[in-house]
Structures are given as C-alpha cells and as structure tokens.
Protein backbone atom coordinates (compact mmCIF):
# COMPACT_ATOMS: atom_id res chain seq x y z
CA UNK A 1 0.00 0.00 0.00
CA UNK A 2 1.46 3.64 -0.94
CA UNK A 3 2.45 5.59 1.83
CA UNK A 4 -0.38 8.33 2.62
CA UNK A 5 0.18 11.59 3.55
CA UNK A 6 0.39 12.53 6.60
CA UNK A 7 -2.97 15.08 6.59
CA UNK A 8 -5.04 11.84 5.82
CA UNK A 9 -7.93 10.53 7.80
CA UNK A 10 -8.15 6.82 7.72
CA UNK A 11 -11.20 5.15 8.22
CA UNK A 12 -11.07 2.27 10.69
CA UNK A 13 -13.22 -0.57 11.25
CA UNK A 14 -13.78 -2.15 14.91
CA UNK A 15 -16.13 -5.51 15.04
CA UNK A 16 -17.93 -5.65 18.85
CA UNK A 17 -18.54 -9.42 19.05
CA UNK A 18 -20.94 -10.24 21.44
CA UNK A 19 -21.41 -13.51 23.71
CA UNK A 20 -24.25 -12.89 25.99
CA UNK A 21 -22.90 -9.80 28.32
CA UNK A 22 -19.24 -10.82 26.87
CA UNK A 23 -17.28 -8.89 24.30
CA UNK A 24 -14.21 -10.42 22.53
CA UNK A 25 -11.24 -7.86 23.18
CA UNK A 26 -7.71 -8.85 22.22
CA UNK A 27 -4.04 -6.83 23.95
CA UNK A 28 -2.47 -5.35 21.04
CA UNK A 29 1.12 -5.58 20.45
CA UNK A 30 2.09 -2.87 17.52
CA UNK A 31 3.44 0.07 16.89
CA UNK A 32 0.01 1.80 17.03
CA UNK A 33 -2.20 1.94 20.41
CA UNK A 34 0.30 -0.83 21.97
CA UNK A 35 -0.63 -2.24 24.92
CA UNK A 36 -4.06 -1.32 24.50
CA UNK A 37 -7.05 -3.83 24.40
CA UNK A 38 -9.16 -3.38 21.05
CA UNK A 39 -11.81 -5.35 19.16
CA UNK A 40 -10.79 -6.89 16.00
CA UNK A 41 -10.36 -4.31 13.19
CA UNK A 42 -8.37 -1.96 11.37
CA UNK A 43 -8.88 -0.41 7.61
CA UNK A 44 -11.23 -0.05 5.35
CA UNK A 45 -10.23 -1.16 2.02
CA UNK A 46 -11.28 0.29 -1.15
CA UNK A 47 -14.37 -0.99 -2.49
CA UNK A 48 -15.48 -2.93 0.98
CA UNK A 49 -18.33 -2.81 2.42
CA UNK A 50 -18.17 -1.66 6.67
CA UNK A 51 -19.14 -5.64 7.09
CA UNK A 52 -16.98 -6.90 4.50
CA UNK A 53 -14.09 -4.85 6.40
CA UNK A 54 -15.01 -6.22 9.39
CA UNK A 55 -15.41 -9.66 8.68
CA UNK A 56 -12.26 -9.88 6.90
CA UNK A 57 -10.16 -8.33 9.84
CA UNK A 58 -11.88 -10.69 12.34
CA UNK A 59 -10.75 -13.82 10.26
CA UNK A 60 -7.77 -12.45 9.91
CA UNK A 61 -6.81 -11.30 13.70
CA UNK A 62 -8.83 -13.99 15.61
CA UNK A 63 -8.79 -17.19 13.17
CA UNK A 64 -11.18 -18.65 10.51
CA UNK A 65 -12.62 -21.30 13.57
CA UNK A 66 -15.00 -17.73 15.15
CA UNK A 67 -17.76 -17.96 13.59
CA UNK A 68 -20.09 -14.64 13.86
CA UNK A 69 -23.92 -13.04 12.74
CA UNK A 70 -23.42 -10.78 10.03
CA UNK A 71 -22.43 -7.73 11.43
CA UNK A 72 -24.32 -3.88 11.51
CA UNK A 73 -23.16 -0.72 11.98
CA UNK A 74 -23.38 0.87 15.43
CA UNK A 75 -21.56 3.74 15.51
CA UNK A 76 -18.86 5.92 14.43
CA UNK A 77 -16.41 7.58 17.10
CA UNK A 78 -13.57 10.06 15.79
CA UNK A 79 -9.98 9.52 17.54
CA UNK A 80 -7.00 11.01 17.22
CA UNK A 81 -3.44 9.60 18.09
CA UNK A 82 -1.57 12.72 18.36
CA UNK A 83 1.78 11.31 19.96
CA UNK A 84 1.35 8.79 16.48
CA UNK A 85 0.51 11.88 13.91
CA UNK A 86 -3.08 9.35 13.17
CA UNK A 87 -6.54 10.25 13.27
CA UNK A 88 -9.46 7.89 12.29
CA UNK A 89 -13.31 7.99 11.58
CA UNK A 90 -13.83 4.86 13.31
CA UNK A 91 -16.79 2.64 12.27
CA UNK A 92 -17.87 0.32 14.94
CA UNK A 93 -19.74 -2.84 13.92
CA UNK A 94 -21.78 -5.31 16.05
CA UNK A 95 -21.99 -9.10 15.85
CA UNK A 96 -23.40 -12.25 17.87
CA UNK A 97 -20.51 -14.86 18.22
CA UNK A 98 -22.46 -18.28 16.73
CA UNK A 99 -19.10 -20.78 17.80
CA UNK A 100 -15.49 -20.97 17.46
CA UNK A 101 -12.39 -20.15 19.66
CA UNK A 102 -10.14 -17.03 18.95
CA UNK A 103 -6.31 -17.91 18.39
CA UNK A 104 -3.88 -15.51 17.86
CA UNK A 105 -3.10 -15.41 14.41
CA UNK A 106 -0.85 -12.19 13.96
CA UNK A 107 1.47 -12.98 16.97
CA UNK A 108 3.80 -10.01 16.09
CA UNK A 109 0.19 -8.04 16.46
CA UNK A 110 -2.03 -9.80 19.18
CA UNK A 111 -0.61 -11.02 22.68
CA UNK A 112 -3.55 -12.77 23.83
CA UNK A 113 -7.76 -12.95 22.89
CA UNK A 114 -10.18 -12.60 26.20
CA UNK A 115 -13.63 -12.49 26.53
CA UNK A 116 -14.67 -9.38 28.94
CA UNK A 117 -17.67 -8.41 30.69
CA UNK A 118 -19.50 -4.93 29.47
CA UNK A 119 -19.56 -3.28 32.15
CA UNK A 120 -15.84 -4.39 33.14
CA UNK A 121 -13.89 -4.08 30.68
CA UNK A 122 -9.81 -3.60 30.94
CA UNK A 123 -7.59 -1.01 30.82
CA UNK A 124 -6.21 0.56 29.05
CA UNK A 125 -8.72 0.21 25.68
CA UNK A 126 -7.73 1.34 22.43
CA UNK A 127 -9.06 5.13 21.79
CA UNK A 128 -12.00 4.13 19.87
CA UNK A 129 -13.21 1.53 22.48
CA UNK A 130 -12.61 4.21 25.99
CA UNK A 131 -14.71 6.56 24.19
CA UNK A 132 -17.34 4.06 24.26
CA UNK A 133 -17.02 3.24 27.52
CA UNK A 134 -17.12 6.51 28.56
CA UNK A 135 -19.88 7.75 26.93
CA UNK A 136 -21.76 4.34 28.54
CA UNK A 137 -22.00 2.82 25.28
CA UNK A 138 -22.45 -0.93 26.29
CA UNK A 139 -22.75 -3.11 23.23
CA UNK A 140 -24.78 -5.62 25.18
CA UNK A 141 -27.37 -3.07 25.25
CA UNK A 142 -28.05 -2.64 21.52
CA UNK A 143 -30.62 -4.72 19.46
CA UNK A 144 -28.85 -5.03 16.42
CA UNK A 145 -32.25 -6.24 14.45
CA UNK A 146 -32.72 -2.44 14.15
CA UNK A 147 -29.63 -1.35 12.81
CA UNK A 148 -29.14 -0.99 9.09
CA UNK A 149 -26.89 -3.61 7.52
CA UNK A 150 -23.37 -2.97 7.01
C-alpha cells in the first residue's frame, strides 16, 4: 500500500462481538495503540463494504474457527493519536458470536484474545473503544435487528 500523507484521515473498522454480556477484546502488540485492548479491526479497504471490512479483519486477527452473525453498523467515534501523527473515523460494527475459539493469528500483532464483561472491561482500551465506555456505550445493550446492515 502507498504511503499516505500525513494530513489523511483513515477510516477504521472495529467488530464488537458479542457472547451474551461478553465482548471479545484482544491486547495489542504494535506500533500503534500498543498495549491497548481493542476489538478486532483496522482499515477499510477500497471498495469494501463496513461488514466486509469487518469480517475480513476478524478472520484475519482472531482465526477462521470464530464464527459470527453478520455484522451492523453501530456507531462511528472520531480519535486522534496525536503522539502517532493518526486520526481515524472509526466505524464500529456489532456481531453475535455463533461458535469458534479465537487464536492468535498475527502474533507479532495480538498477545492474547479474552472475553470481557460490558460493564468491566480492561484497561487501558484502544481510543476508539474508551470513548465508548465513557460515553456508557455498552454493546450488550443494543438490538442489532434495528440497525441498518453494514
């Protein structure tokens, strides 16, 4: 991928997987937001769709064995990594996990999957995912059969 300027916004894709009052969170181990815990995610690709995005970055970060509803959009959060020159439009995605175990598949990327409650979730979260929680955002709460599809 070309290297982008440096005034670009990137649009970022985060997939809340939800098991009962569970979300799926993994520790991140990269040169952006390290050490944070995150959902899966990262960028939009040209010509994806916000679930296509998603999906792909779940199989990709947790494993093709997590199997998952097709996921809707939720909401979008704007953050800003100023000590990292980034700033995203952050799409946020919700699923229902059907089966399958997480397994770190980018090792150089992921230090460990975990499934957290809602309303106690770890710290520190990636920017995206403390807005959330500060703003009381609790994907357990939302009945995804009235958001639009993704």
């Amino acid at each position: 991928m070309p290297e982008e300027s440096k005034d670009t916004v990137r649009v970022g894709i985060g997939v809340f997987i939800r098991k009962g009052d569970q979300i799926l969170l993994h520790k991140r181990l990269s040169k952006h937001a390290n050490n944070t815990w995150a959902c899966p995610g990262g960028h939009l690709e040209k010509f994806e769709t916000f679930a296509e995005a998603g999906l792909r970055e779940t199989l990709e970060e947790a494993g093709p064995d997590i199997k998952v509803t097709e996921p809707k959009v939720w909401t979008v959060v704007n953050t800003v990594f100023p000590d990292e020159d980034r700033h995203y439009a952050c799409i946020f995605l919700i699923c229902d996990w059907i089966s399958g175990e997480a397994k770190v598949m980018e090792p150089d990327k992921c230090e460990e999957w975990k499934w957290f409650e809602c309303y106690d979730l770890p710290s520190p979260l990636i920017e995206g995912c403390r807005i959330l929680k500060e703003q009381a955002w609790y994907p357990n709460n939302v009945n995804s059969d009235l958001l639009l599809p993704a």
